[in-house]
Protein backbone atom coordinates (compact mmCIF):
# COMPACT_ATOMS: atom_id res chain seq x y z
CA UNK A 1 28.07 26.67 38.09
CA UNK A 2 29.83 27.07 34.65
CA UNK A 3 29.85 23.37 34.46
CA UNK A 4 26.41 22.87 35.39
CA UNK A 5 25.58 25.66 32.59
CA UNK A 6 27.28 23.95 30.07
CA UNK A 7 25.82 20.36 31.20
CA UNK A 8 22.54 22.26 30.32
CA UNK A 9 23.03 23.68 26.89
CA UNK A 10 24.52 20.74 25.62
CA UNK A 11 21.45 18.47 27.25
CA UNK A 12 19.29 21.36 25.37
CA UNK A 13 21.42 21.01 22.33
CA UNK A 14 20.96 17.28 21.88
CA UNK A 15 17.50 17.61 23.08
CA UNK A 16 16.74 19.36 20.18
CA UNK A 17 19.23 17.70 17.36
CA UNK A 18 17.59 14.26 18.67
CA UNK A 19 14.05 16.07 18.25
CA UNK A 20 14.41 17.54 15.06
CA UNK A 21 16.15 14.27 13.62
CA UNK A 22 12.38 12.18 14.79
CA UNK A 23 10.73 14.64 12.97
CA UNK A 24 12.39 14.30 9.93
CA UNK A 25 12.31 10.84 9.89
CA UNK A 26 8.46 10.91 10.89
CA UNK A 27 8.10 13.12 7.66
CA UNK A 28 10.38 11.19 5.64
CA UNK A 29 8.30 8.05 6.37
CA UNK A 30 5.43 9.37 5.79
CA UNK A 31 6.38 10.61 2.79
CA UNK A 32 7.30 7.19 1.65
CA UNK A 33 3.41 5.92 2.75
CA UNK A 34 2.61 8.36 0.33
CA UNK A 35 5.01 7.05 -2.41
CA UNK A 36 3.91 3.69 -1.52
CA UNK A 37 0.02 4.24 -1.81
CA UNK A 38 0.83 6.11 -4.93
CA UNK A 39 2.55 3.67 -6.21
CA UNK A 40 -0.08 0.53 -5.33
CA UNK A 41 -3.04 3.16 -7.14
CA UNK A 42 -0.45 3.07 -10.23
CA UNK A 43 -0.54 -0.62 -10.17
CA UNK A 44 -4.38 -0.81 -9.77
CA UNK A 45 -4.82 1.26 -12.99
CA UNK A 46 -2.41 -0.55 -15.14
CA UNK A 47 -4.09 -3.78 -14.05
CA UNK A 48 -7.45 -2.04 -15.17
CA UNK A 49 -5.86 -1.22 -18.52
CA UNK A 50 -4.88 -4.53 -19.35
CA UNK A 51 -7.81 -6.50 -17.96
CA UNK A 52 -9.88 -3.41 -20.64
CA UNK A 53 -7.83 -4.85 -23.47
CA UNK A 54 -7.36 -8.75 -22.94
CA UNK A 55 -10.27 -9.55 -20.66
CA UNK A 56 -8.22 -12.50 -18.77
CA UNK A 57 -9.58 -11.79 -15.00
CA UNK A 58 -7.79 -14.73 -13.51
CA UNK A 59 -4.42 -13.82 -14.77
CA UNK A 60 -4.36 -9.89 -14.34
CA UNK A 61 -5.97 -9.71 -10.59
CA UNK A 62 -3.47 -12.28 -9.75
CA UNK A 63 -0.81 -10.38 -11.95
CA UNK A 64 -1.84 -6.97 -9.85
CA UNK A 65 -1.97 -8.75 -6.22
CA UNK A 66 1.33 -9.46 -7.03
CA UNK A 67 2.72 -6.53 -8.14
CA UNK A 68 0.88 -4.18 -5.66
CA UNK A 69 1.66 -6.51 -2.18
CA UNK A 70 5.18 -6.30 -3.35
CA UNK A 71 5.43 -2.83 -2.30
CA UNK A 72 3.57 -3.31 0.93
CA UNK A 73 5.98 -4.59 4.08
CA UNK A 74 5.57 -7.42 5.34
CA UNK A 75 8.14 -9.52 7.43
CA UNK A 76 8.24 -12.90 4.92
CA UNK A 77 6.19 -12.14 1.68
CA UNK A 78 6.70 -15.55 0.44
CA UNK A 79 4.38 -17.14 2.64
CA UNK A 80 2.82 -14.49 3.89
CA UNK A 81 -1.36 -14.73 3.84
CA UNK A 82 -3.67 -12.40 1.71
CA UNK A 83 -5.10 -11.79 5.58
CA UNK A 84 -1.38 -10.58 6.37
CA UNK A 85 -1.05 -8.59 3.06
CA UNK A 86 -4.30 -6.99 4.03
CA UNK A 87 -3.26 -6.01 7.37
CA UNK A 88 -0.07 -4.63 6.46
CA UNK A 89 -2.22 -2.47 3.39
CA UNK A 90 -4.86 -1.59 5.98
CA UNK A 91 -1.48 -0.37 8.04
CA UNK A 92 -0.35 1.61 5.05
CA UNK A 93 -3.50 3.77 5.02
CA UNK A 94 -5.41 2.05 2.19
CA UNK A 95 -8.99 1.87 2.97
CA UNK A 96 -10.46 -1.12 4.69
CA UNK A 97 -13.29 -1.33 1.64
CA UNK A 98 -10.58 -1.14 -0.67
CA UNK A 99 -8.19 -4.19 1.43
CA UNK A 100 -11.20 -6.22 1.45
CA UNK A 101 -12.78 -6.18 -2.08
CA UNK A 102 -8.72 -6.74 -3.19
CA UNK A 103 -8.40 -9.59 -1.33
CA UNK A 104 -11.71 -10.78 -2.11
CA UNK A 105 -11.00 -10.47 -5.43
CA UNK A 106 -7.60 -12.62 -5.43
CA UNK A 107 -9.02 -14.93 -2.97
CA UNK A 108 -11.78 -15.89 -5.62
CA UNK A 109 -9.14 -15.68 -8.49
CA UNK A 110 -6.29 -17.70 -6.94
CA UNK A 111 -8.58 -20.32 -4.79
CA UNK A 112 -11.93 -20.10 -5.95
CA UNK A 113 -13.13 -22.95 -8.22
CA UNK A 114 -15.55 -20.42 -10.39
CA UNK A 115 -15.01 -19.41 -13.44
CA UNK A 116 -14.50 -16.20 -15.38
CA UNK A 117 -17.13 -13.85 -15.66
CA UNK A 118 -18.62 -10.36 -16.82
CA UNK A 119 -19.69 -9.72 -13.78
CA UNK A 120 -16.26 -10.41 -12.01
CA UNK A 121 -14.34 -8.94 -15.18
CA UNK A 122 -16.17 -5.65 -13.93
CA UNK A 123 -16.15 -6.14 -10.41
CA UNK A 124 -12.13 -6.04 -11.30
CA UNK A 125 -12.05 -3.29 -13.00
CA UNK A 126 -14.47 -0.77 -10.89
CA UNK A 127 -12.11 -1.90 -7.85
CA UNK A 128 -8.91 -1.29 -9.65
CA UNK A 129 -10.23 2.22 -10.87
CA UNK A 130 -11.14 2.96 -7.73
CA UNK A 131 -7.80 2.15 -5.80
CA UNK A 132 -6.28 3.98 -8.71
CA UNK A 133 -8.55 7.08 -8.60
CA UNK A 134 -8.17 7.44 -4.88
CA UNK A 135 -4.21 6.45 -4.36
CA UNK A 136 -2.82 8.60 -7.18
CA UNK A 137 -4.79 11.62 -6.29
CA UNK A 138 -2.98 11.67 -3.06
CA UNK A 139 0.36 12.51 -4.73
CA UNK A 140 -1.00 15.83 -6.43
């Protein structure tokens, strides 16, 4: 009976070590979602800043896809897809409106055969502002 007690109590012991250790990790990583969408709403609004200033569209969407799908995870970022980037931010918690008119956005930059714009020079900027505005409020 003493044996069978102590089976018990350490069951409930390690029960609730092994418990408590899942939820820290759950909160730890979502934590780091946090840090990470934080982080990607930084980018967005330095990418805004610059494209303000030197008005190259081509060069800073591409220079922001770059810097912002580098802290996303995905298994082989070299080759992965901007549908596989999108995914993985869509994973992340970033709005689906805000994934799409991203990728839209480097899609036309990095493949299109179009030229600069106004219009796409602000299209830029309203959806870097807006990733920006809605990422970095998160971490107040």
């Amino acid at each position: 009976m003493l044996a069978g007690a102590l089976l018990a109590t350490t069951v409930a012991f390690l029960t609730g070590t092994t418990d408590q250790n899942e939820s820290n990790a759950q909160q730890e990583n979502e934590a780091d979602e946090e840090i990470d969408r934080a982080a990607v709403g930084r980018a967005a609004g330095r990418a805004a800043e610059r494209l303000t200033r030197e008005g190259n569209v081509d060069n800073e969407v591409y220079r922001a896809w770059r810097e912002m799908t580098e802290l996303l995870e995905v298994s082989d970022p070299e080759t992965s897809t901007p549908e596989e980037f999108a995914s993985a931010a869509i994973e992340a918690g970033f709005g689906k409106r805000d994934v799409y008119l991203l990728t839209r956005l480097f899609e036309d930059v990095r493949y299109g055969k179009r030229e600069p714009s106004p219009e796409r020079e602000r299209r830029a900027i309203r959806t870097f502002r807006r990733i920006e505005t809605r990422y970095t409020e998160e971490e107040s």
